[in-house]
C-alpha atoms as a PDB file:
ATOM      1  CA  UNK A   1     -12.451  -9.226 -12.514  1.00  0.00           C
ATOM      2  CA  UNK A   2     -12.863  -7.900  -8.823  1.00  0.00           C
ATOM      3  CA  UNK A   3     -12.708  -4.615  -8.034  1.00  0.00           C
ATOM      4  CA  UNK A   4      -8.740  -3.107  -7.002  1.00  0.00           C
ATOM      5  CA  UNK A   5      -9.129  -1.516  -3.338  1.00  0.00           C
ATOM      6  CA  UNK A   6      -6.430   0.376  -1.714  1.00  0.00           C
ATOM      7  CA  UNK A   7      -7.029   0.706   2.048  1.00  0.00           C
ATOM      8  CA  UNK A   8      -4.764   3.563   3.699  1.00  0.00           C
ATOM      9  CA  UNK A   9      -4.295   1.784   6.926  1.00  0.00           C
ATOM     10  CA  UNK A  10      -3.119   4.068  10.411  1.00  0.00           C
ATOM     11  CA  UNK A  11      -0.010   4.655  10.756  1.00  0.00           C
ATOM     12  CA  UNK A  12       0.967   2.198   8.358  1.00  0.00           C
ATOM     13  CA  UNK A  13       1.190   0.450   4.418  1.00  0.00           C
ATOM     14  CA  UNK A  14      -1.163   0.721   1.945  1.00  0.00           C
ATOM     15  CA  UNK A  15      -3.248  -2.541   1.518  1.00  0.00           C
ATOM     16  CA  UNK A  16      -3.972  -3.642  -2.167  1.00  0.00           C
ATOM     17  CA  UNK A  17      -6.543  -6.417  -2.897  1.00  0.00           C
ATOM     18  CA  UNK A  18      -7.855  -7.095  -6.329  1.00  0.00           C
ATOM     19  CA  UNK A  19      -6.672  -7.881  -9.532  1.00  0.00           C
ATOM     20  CA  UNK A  20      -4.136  -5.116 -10.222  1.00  0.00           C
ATOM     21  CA  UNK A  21      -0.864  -5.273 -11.503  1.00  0.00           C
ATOM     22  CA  UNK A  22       2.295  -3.663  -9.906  1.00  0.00           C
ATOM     23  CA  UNK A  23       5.430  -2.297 -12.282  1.00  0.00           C
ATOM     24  CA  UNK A  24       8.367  -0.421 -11.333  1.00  0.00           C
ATOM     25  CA  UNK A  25       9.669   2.743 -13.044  1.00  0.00           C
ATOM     26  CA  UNK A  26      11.696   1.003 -15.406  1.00  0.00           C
ATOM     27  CA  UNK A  27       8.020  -1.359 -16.931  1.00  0.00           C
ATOM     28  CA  UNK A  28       9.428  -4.388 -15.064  1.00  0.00           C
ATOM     29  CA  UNK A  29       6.551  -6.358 -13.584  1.00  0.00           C
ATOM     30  CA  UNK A  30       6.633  -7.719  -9.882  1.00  0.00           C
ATOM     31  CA  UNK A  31       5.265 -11.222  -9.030  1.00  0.00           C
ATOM     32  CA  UNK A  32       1.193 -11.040  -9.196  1.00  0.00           C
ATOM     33  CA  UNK A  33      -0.637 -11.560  -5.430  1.00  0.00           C
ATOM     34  CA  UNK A  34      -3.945 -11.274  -4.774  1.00  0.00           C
ATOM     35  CA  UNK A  35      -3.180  -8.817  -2.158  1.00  0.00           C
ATOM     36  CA  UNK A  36      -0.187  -7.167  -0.765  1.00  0.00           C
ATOM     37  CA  UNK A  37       0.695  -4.034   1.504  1.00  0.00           C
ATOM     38  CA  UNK A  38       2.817  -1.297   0.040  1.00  0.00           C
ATOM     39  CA  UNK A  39       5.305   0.673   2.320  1.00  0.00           C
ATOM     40  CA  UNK A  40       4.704   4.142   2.918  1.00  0.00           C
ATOM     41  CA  UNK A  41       7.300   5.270   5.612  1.00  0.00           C
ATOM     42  CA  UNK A  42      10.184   4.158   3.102  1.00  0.00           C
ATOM     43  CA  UNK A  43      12.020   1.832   6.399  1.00  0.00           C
ATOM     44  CA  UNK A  44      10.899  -1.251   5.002  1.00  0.00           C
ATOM     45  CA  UNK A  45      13.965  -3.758   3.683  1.00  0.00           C
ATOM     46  CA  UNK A  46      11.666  -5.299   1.309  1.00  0.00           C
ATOM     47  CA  UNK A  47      10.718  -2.332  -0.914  1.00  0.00           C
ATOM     48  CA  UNK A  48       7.939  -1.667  -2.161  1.00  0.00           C
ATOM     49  CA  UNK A  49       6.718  -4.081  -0.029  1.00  0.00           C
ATOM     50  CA  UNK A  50       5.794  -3.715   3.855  1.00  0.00           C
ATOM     51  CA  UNK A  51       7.961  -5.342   6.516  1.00  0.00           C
ATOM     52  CA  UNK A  52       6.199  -3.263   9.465  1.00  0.00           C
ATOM     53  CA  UNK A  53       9.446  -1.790  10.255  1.00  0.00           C
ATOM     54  CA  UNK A  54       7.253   1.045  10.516  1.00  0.00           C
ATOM     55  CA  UNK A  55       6.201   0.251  14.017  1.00  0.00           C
ATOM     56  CA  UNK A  56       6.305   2.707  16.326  1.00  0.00           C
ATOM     57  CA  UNK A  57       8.318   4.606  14.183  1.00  0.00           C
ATOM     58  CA  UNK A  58       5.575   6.080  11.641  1.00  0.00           C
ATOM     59  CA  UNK A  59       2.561   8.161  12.422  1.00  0.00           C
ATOM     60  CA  UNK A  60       0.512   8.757   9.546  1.00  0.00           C
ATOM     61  CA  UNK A  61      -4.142   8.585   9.636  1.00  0.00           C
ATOM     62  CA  UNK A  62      -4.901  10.196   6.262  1.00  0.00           C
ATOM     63  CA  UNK A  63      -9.022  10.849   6.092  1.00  0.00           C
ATOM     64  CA  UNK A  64     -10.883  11.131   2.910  1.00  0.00           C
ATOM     65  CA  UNK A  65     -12.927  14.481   3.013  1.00  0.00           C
ATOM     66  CA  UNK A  66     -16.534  13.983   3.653  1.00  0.00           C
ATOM     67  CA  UNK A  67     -18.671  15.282   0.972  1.00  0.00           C
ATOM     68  CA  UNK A  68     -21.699  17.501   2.047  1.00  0.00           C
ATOM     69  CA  UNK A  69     -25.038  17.485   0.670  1.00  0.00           C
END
C-alpha cells in the first residue's frame, strides 16, 4: 500500500496521491483515483474536486512550522 500524501499547493487545491479513500458526510464513497486535487477556495463547479477556477482569484501559501533542535 503506498503511502497517502497531501501536498498544499500555492494558492491553490490540495493534491492527494496514494491509496486513500474519499467519502462525503453522508458515508457515500466517491470514485477511487490514484490521485486527485481537492478544492480549497470553494469556486470550483466540480466539488470537492478542483476545476482551477481558483486562478487568480485565490491567494493562499500555508507553511508547515519548522521544528528547532
Amino acid at each position: 500500500m503506498s503511502k497517502v500524501q497531501i501536498k498544499i499547493l500555492d494558492n491553490g487545491p490540495f493534491r492527494v496521491t496514494g491509496d486513500v479513500e474519499l467519502v462525503d458526510a453522508e458515508g457515500n464513497v466517491y470514485p477511487a483515483k490514484p490521485a486527485f486535487s481537492l478544492c480549497r477556495c470553494g469556486q470550483s463547479q466540480n466539488m470537492p474536486y478542483c476545476d482551477a477556477t481558483h486562478k487568480g482569484k485565490f491567494d493562499s501559501c500555508v507553511r508547515a512550522e519548522k521544528e528547532l533542535d
